[in-house]
Protein backbone atom coordinates (compact mmCIF):
# COMPACT_ATOMS: atom_id res chain seq x y z
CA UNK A 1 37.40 154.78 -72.36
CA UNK A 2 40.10 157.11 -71.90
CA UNK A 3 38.29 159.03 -69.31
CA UNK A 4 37.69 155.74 -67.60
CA UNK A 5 41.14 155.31 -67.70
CA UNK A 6 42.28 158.20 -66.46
CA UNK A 7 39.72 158.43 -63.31
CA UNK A 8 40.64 154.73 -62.40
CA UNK A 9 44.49 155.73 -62.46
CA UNK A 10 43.51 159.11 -60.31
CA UNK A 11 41.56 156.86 -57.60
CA UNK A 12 44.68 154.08 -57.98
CA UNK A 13 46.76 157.08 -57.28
CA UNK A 14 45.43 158.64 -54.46
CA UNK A 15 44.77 155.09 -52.70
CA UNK A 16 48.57 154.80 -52.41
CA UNK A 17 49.03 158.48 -51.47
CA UNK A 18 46.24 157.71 -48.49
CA UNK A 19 48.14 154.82 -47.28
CA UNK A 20 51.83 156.07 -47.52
CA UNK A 21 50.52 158.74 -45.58
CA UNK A 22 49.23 156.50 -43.24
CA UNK A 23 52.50 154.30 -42.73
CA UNK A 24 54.45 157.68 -42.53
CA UNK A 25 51.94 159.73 -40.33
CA UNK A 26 53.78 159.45 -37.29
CA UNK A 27 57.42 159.99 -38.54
CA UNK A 28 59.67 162.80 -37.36
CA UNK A 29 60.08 165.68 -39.84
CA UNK A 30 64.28 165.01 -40.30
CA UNK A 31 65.83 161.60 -39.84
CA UNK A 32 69.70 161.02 -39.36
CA UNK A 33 71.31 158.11 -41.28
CA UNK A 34 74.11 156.13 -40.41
CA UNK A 35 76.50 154.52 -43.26
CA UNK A 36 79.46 152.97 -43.58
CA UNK A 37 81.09 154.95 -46.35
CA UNK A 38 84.04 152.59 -47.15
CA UNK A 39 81.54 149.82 -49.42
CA UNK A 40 81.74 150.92 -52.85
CA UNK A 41 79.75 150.62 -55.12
CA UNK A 42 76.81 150.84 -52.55
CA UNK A 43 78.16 153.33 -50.36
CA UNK A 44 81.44 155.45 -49.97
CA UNK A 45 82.85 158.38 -49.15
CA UNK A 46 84.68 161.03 -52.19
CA UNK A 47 87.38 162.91 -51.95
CA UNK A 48 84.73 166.35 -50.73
CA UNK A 49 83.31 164.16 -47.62
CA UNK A 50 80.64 163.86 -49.27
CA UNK A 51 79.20 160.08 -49.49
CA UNK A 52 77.47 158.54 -52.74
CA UNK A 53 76.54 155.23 -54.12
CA UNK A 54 73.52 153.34 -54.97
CA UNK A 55 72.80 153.04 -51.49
CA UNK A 56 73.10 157.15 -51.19
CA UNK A 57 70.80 157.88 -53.89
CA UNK A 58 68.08 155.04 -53.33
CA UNK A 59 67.90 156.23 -49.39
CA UNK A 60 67.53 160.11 -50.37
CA UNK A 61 65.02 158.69 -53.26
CA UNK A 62 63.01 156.95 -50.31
CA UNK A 63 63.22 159.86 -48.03
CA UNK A 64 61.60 162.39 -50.71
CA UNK A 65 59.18 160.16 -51.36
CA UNK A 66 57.76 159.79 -47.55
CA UNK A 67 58.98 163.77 -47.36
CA UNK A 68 61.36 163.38 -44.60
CA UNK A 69 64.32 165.44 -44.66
CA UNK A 70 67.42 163.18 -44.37
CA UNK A 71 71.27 163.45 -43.35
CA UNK A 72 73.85 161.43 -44.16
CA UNK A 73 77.31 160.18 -41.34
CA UNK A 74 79.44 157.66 -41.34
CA UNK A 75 80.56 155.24 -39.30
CA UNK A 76 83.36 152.31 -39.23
CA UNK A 77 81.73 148.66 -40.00
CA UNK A 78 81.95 147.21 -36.56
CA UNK A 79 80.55 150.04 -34.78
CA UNK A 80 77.42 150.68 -37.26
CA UNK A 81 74.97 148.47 -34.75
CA UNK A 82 75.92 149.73 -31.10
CA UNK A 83 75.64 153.76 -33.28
CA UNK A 84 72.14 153.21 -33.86
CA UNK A 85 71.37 151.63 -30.33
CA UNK A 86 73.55 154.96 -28.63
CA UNK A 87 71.13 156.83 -30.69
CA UNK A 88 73.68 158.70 -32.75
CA UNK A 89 71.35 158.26 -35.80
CA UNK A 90 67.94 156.84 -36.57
CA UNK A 91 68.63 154.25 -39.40
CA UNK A 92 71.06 152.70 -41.27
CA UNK A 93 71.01 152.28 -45.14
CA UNK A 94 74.72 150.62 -45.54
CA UNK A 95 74.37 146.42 -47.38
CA UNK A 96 73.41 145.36 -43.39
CA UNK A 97 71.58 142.43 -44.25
CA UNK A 98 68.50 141.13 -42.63
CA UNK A 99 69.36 138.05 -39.99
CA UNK A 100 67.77 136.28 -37.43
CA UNK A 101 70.12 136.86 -35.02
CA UNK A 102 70.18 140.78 -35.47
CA UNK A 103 66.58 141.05 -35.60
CA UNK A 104 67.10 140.07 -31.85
CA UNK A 105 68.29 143.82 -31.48
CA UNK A 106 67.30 145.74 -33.89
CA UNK A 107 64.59 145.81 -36.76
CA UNK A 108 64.56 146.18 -40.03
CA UNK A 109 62.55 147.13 -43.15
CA UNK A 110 61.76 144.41 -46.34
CA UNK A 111 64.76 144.17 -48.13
CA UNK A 112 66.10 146.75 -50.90
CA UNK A 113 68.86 144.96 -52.39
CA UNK A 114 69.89 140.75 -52.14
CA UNK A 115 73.13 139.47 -54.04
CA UNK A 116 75.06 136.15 -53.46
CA UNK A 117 78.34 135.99 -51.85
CA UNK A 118 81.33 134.55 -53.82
CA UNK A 119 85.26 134.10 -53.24
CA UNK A 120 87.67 136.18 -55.34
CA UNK A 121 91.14 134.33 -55.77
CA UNK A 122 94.05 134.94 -58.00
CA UNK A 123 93.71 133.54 -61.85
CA UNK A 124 96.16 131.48 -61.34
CA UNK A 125 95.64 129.94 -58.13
CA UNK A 126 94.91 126.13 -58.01
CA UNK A 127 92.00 126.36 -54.52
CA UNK A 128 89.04 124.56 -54.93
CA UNK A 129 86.12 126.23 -53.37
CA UNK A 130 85.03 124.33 -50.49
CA UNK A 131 85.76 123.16 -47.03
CA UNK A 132 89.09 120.67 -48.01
CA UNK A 133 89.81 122.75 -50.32
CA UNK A 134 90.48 125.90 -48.81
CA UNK A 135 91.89 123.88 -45.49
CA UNK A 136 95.45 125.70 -44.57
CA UNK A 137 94.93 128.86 -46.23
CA UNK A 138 94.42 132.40 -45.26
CA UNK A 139 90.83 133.89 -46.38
CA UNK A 140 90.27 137.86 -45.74
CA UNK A 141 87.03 139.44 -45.00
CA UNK A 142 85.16 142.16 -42.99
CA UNK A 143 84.63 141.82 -39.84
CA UNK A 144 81.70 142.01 -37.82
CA UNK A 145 79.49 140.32 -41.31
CA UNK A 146 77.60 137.48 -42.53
CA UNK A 147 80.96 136.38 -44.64
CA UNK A 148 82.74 136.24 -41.31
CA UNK A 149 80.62 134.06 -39.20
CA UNK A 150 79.83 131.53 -42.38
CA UNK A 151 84.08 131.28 -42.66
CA UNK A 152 84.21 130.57 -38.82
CA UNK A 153 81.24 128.20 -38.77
CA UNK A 154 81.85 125.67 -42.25
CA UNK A 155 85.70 126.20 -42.92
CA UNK A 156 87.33 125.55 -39.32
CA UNK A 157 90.64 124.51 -40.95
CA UNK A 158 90.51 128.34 -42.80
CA UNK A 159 92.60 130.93 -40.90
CA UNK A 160 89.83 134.02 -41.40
CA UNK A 161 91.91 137.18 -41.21
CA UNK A 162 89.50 139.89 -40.48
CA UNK A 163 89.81 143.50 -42.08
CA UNK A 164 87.36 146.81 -41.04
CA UNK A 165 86.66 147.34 -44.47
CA UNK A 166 86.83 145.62 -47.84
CA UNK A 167 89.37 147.63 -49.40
CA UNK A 168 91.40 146.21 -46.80
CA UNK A 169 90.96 143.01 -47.82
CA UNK A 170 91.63 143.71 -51.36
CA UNK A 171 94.89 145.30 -50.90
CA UNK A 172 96.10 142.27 -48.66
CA UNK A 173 95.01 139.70 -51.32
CA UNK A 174 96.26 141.68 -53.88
CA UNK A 175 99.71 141.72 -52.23
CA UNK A 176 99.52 137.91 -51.37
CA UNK A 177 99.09 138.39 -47.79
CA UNK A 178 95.85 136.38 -47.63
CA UNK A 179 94.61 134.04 -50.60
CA UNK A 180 91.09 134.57 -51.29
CA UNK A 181 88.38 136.74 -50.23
CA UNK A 182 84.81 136.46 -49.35
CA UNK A 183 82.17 138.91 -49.69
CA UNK A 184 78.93 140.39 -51.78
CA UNK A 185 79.79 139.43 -55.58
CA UNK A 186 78.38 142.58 -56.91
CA UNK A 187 80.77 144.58 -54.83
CA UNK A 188 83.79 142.42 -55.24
CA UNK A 189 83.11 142.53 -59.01
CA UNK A 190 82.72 146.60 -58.77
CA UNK A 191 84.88 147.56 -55.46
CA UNK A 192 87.74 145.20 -57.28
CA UNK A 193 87.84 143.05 -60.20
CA UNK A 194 86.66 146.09 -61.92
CA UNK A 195 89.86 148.56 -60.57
CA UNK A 196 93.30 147.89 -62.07
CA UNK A 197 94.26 146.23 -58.59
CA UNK A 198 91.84 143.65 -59.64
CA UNK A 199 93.72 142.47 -63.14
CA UNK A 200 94.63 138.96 -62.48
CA UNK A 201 92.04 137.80 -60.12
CA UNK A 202 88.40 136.31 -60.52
CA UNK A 203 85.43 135.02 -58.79
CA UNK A 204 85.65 131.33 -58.39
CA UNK A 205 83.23 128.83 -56.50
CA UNK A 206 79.49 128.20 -56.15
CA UNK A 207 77.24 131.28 -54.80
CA UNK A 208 76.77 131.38 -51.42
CA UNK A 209 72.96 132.46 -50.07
CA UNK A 210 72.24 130.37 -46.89
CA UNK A 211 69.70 132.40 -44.77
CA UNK A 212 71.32 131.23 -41.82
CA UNK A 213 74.22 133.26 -42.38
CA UNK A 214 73.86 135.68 -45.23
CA UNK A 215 70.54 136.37 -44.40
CA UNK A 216 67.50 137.40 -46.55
CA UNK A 217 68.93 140.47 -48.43
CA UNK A 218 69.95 144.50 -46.88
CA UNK A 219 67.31 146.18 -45.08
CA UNK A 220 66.90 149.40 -43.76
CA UNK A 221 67.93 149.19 -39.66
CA UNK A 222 65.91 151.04 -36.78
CA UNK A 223 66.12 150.81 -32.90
CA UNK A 224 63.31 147.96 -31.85
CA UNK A 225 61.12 150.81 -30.95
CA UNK A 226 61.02 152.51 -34.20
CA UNK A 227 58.96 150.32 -36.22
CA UNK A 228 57.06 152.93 -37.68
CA UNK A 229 60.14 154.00 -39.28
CA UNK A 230 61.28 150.80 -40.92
CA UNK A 231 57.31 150.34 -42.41
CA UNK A 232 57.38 153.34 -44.13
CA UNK A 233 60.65 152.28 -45.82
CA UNK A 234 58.97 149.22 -46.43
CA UNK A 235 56.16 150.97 -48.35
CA UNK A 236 58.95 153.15 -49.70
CA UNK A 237 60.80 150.67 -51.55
CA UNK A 238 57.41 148.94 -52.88
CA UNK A 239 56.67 152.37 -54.10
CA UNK A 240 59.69 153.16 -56.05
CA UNK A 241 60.11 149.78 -57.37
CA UNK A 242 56.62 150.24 -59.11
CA UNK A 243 57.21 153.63 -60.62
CA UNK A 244 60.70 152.70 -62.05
CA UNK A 245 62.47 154.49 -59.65
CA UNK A 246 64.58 152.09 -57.75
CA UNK A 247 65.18 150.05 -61.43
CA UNK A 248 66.74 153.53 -62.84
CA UNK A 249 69.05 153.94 -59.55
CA UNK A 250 69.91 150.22 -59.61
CA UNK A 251 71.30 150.29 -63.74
CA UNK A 252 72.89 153.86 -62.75
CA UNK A 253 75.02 151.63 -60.71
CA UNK A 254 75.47 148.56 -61.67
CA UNK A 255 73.68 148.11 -64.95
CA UNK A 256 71.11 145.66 -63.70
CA UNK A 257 68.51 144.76 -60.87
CA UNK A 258 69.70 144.35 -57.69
CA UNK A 259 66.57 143.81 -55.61
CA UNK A 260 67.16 139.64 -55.93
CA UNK A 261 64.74 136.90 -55.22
């Protein structure tokens, strides 16, 4: 029985090495990555230049596994897109979720991560959550992001005051200077309500998920003409989520599962 076992497992084995070396048969030997480095906990940059995060160690996870060799650069938000169309690097690991309307210019592979979106608001603030009741205030966020065009689209009486990174935002509401934020509730909850800046403020409202703006969860991001490379992240992320992998990077992080519905 054992030895049944144990062959069955062998054949199982090699049946997924066969067709991850399929996927990946036609990737280059290194691959450049582009990031934001400014998104904690997912990615940012420490005080060496080096950049870590969940997103840092799941994308060098996924790039021994199809045995590419991988480096990391940075680049701000609302340049991350028109970087990987100029070619300065071949994908981009950094929360970019998975829309319609960027799949019109780029491509992506299945999703590695999907959270909701939330506001953040002072404790003591009085806003409801919703269209009236956020009419005549000031709501921060990234530019250039889901969070961005859903303000713009369902709160017309919001003044959005755009920022070109989250920590941005965070020092602005913490000062008073805008009075909420929206953005990705597991990084709001680690990037700030979890930092002594954040003392005195909380997530408030429903969860946000509408595929029409916040999409279908982060992907990995190649040029149109690199499909090859976002299928083999595809079978990447399958991979690791089935030997543990991914699960042990995601609790490293944020002491749960990420991956979402």
């Amino acid at each position: 029985m054992k030895t049944s076992f144990a062959a069955a497992l062998s054949g199982a084995i090699a049946a997924l090495t066969f067709a991850f070396s399929a996927a990946a048969q036609n990737l280059p030997d290194t691959l450049v990555i582009g990031t934001e480095g400014a998104y904690p906990p997912f990615n940012f940059t420490e005080s060496d230049g080096n950049v870590a995060g969940f997103e840092i160690d799941l994308g060098n996870a996924m790039c021994a596994h199809i045995k590419v060799e991988c480096t990391w650069v940075t680049q701000d938000w609302d340049g991350i897109i028109p970087g990987l169309q100029a070619k300065k690097y071949d994908a981009i690991i950094a929360s970019l979720y998975i829309t319609d309307e960027r799949r019109k210019v780029i491509a992506f592979s299945d999703k590695y991560y999907n959270v909701p979106s939330r506001f953040v608001v002072p404790t003591d603030s009085t806003l409801e959550i919703s269209a009236a009741g956020l009419s005549g205030t000031v709501v921060g966020t990234q530019r250039a992001t889901s969070f961005e065009r859903y303000l713009t689209a369902e709160m017309p009486e919001v003044e959005v005051r755009l920022y070109g990174t989250m920590d941005e935002a965070y020092l602005d509401l913490a000062s008073g200077r805008v009075d909420a934020v929206l953005g990705d509730v597991v990084a709001l909850q680690d990037g700030f309500l979890g930092t002594p800046e954040g003392a005195g403020f909380e997530l408030r409202g429903p969860e946000f998920t509408n595929p029409e703006y916040f999409g279908y969860g982060a992907g990995v991001a190649v040029r149109q003409d690199d499909q090859a490379i976002a299928d083999a992240f595809s079978e990447t992320i399958k991979a690791l989520r089935e030997n543990g992998t991914y699960q042990e990077i995601s609790q490293k992080w944020f002491g749960l599962d990420v991956y979402g519905n």
